[in-house]
Protein backbone atom coordinates (compact mmCIF):
# COMPACT_ATOMS: atom_id res chain seq x y z
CA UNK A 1 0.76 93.65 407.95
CA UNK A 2 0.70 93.12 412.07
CA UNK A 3 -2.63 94.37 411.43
CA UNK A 4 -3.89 91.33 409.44
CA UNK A 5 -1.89 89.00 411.67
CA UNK A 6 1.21 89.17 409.97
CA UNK A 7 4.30 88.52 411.96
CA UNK A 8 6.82 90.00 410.14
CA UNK A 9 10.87 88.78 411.43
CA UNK A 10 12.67 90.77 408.72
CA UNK A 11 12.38 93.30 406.22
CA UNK A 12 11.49 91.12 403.29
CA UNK A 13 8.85 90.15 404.58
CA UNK A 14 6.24 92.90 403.03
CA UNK A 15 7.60 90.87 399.32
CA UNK A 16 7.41 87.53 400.51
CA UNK A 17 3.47 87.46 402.33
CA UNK A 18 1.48 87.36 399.07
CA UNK A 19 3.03 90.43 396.55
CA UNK A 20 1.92 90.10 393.20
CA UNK A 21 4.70 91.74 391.40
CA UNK A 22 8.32 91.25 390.72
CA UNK A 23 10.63 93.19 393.60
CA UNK A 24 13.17 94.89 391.49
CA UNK A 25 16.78 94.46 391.62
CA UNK A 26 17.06 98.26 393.77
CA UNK A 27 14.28 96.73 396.01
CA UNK A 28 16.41 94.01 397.33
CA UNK A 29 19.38 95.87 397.15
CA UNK A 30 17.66 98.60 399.53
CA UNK A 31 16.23 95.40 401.82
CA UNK A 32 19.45 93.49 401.80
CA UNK A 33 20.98 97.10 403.11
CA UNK A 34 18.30 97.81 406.15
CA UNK A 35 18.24 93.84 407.17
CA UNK A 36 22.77 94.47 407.20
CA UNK A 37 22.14 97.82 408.81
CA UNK A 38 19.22 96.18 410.88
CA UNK A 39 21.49 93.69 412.44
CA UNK A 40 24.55 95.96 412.81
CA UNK A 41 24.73 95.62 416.86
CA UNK A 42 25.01 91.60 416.20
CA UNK A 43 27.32 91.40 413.43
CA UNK A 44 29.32 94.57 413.48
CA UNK A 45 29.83 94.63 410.32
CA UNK A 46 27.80 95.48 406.99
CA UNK A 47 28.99 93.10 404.15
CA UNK A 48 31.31 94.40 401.32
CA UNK A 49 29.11 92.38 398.73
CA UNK A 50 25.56 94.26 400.00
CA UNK A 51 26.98 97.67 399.91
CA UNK A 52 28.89 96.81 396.63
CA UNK A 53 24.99 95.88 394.99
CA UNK A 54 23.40 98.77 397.00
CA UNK A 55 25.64 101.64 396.05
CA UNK A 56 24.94 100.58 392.19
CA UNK A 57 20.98 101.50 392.75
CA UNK A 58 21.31 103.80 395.24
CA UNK A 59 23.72 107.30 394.85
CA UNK A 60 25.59 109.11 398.18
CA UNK A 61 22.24 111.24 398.43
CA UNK A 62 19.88 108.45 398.33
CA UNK A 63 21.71 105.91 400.25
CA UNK A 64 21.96 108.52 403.47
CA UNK A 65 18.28 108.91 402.87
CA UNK A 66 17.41 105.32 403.14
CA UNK A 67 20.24 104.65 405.74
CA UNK A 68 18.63 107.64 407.99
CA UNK A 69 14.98 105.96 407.57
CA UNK A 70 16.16 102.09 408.67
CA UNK A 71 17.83 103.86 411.26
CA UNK A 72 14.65 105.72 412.87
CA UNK A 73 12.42 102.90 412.35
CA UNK A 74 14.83 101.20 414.06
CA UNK A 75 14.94 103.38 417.01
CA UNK A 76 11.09 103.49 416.73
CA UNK A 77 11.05 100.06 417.42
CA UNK A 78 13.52 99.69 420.08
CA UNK A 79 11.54 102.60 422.20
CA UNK A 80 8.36 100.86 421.41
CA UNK A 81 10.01 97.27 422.91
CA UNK A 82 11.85 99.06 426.11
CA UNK A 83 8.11 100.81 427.11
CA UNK A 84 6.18 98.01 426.31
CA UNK A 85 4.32 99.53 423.69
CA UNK A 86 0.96 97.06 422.69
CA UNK A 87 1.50 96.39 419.14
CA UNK A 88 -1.79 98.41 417.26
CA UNK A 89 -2.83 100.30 419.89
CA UNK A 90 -1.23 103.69 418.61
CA UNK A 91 -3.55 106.27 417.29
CA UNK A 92 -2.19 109.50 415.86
CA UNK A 93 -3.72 112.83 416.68
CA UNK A 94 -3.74 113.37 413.20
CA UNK A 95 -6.09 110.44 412.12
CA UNK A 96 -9.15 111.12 410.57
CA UNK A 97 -12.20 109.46 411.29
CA UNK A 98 -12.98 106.81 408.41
């Protein structure tokens, strides 16, 4: 989305910016949980209502899983703000040539 010019300022976003399709109930269930575990260090808390709705889409397994993933992307991202990273600049070694 940055790429087209998108600023994206939370995790709904992607659903919001032109989707075509309905976002299922365990879609916003798993965005309501990374924008509570997102803003953790602000409001110390996660709400009892958005891990109530969560934990009915989402078993132990799967909810680790996803918790795990929000929390290196967010780690990503805090790395990529304390060195200054250029936003679309990265190019993996892996990428092949198009």
């Amino acid at each position: 989305m940055r790429a087209r010019g998108a600023r994206p300022n939370s995790a709904s976003t992607c659903f919001r910016s032109g989707a075509r399709r309905r976002v299922t109930a365990r879609e916003r269930a798993a965005l309501a949980w990374t924008e509570a575990v997102t803003q953790i260090a602000t409001t110390h808390d996660v709400p009892d209502a958005v891990y109530e709705e969560v934990r009915r889409h989402f078993d132990e397994k799967a909810l680790v899983d996803l918790t795990l993933a929000i929390v290196a992307i967010n780690g990503w991202n805090r790395m990529n703000v304390a060195f200054r990273t250029a936003v679309g600049t990265y190019v993996s070694p892996h990428a092949t040539a198009r």
